[in-house]
N, C-alpha and C. Protein backbone atom coordinates (compact mmCIF):
# COMPACT_ATOMS: atom_id res chain seq x y z
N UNK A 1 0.84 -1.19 0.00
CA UNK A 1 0.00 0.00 0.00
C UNK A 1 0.88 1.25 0.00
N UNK A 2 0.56 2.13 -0.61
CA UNK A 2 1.03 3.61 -0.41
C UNK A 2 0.11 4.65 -0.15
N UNK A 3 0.78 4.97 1.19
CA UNK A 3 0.26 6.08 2.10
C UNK A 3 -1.50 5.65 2.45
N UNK A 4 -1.84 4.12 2.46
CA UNK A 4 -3.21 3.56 2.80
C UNK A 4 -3.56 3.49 1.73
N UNK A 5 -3.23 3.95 0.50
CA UNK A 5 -4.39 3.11 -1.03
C UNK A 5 -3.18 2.22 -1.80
N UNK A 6 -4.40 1.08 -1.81
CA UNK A 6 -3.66 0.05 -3.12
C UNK A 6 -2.76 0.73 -4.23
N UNK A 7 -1.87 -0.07 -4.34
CA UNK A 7 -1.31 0.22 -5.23
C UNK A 7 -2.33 0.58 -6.87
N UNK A 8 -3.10 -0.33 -7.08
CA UNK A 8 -3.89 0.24 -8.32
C UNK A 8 -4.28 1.26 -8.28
N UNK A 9 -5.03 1.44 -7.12
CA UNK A 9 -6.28 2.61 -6.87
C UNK A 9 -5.23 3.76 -6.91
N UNK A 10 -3.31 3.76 -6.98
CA UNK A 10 -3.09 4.99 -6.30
C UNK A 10 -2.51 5.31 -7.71
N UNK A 11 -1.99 4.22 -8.83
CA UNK A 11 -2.35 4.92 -10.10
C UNK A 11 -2.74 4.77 -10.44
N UNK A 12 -3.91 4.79 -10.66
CA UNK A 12 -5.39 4.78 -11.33
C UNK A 12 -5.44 6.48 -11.24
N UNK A 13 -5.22 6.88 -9.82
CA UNK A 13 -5.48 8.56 -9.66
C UNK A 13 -4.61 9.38 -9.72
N UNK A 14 -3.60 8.93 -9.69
CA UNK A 14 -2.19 9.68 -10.32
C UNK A 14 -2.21 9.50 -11.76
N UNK A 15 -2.80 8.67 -12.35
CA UNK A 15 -3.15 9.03 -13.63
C UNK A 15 -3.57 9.70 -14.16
N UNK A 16 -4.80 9.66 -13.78
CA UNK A 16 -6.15 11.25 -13.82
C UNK A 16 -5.44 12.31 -13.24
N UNK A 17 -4.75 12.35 -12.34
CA UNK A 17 -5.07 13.81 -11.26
C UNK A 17 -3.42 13.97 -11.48
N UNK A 18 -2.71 13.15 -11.50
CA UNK A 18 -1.18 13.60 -11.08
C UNK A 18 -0.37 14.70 -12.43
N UNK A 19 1.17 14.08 -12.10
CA UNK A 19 1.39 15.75 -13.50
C UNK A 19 1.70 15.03 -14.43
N UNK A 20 1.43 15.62 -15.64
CA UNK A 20 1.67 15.28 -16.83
C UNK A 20 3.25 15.71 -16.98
N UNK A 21 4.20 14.65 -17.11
CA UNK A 21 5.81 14.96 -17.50
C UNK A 21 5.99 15.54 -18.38
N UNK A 22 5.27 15.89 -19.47
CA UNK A 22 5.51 16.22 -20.70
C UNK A 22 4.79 17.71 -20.59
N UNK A 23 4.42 17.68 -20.04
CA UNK A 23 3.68 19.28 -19.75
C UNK A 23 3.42 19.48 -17.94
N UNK A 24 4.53 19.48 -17.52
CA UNK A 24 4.62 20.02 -15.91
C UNK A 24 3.83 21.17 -15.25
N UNK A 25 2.51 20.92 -14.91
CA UNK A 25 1.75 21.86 -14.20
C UNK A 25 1.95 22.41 -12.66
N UNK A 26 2.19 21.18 -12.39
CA UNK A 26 1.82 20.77 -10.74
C UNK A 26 3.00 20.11 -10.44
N UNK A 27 3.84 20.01 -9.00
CA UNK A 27 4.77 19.96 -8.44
C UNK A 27 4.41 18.08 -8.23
N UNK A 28 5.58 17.68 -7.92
CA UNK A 28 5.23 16.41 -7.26
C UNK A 28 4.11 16.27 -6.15
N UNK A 29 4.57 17.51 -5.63
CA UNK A 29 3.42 17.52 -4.31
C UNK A 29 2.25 17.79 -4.02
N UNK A 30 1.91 18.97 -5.02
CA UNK A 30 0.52 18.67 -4.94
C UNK A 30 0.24 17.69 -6.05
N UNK A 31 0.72 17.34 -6.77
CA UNK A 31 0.09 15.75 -7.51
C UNK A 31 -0.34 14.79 -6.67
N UNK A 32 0.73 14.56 -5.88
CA UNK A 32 0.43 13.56 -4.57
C UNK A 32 -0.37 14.00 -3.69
N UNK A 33 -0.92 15.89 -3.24
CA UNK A 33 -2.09 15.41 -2.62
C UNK A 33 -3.41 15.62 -3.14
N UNK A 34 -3.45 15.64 -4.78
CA UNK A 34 -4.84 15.43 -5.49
C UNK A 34 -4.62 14.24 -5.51
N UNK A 35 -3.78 13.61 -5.50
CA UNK A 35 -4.20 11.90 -5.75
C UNK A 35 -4.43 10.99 -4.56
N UNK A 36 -4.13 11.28 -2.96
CA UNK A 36 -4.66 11.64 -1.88
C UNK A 36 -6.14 11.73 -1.63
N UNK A 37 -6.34 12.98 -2.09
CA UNK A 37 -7.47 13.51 -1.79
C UNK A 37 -8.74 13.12 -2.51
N UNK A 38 -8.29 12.33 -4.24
CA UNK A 38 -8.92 11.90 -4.99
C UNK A 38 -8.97 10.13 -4.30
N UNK A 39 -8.17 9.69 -3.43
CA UNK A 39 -8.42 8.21 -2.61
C UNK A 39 -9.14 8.04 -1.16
N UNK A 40 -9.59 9.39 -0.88
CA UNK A 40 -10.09 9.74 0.29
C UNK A 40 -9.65 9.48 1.12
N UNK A 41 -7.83 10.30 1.08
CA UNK A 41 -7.20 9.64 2.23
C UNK A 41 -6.42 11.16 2.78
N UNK A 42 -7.03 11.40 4.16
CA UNK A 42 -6.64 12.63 4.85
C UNK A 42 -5.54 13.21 5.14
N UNK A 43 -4.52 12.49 5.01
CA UNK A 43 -3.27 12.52 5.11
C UNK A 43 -2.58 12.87 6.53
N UNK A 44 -1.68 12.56 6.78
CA UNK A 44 -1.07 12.94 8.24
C UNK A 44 -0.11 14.66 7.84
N UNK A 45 -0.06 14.72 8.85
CA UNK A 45 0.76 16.31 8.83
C UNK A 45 2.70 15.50 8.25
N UNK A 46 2.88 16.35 7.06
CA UNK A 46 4.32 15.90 6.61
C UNK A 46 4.12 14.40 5.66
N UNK A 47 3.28 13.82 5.38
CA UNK A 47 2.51 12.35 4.13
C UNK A 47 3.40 13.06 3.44
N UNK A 48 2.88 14.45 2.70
CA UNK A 48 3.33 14.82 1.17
C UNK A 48 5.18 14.88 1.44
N UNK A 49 5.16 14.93 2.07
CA UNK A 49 6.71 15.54 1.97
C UNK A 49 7.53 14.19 1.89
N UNK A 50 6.96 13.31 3.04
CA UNK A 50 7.60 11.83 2.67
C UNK A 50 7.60 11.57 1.69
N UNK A 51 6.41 11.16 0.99
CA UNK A 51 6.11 10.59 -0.17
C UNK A 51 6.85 11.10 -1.36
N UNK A 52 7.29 12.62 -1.33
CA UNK A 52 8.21 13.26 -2.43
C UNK A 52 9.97 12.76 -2.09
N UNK A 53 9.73 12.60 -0.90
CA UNK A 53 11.18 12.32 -0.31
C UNK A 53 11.48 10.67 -0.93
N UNK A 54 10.50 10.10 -0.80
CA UNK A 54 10.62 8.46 -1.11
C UNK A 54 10.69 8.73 -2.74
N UNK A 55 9.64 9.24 -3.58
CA UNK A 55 10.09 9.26 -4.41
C UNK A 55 11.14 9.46 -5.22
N UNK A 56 11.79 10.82 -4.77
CA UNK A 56 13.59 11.18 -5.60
C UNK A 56 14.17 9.97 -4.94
N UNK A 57 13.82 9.63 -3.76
CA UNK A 57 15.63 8.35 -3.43
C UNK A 57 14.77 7.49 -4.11
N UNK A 58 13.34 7.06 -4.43
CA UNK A 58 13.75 5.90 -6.02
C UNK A 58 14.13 6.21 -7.19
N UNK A 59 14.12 7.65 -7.14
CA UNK A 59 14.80 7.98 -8.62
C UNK A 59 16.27 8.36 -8.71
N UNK A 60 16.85 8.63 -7.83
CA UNK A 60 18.18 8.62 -7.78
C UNK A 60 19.12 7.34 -8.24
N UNK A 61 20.34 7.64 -8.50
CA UNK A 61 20.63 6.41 -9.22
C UNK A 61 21.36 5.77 -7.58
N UNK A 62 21.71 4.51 -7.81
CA UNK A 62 22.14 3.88 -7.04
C UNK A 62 23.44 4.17 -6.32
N UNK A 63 23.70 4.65 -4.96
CA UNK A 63 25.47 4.85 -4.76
C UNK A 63 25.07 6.07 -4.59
N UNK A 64 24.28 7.67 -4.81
CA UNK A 64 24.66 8.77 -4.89
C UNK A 64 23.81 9.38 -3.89
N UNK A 65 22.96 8.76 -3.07
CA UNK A 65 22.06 9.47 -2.38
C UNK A 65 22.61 9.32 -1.15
């Protein structure tokens, strides 16, 4: 699970709601909390910030973080 929704359900709504890479509207963070908010999940104080934090160290390459 991430941050309490299934993995499907959480892109399913990061699909719809999150940012388009190719046309960058919206920050990682609020992507993550329309897609949150689109799973009806309230979030704890500091969710978004983890969740951006977890994300770059999976995108970082291996050895540099």
């Amino acid at each position: 699970m991430i941050a309490g929704v299934e993995p499907q359900n959480w892109n399913d709504a990061f699909t719809r709601t999150g940012p388009d890479p190719a046309n960058v509207r919206l920050s990682m963070a609020q992507g993550f909390e329309l897609v949150l908010q689109a799973s009806g999940i309230a979030g704890r104080p500091g969710l978004v910030a983890e969740l951006v934090r977890h994300d770059r160290d999976m995108l970082a390459p291996a050895g540099t973080g």
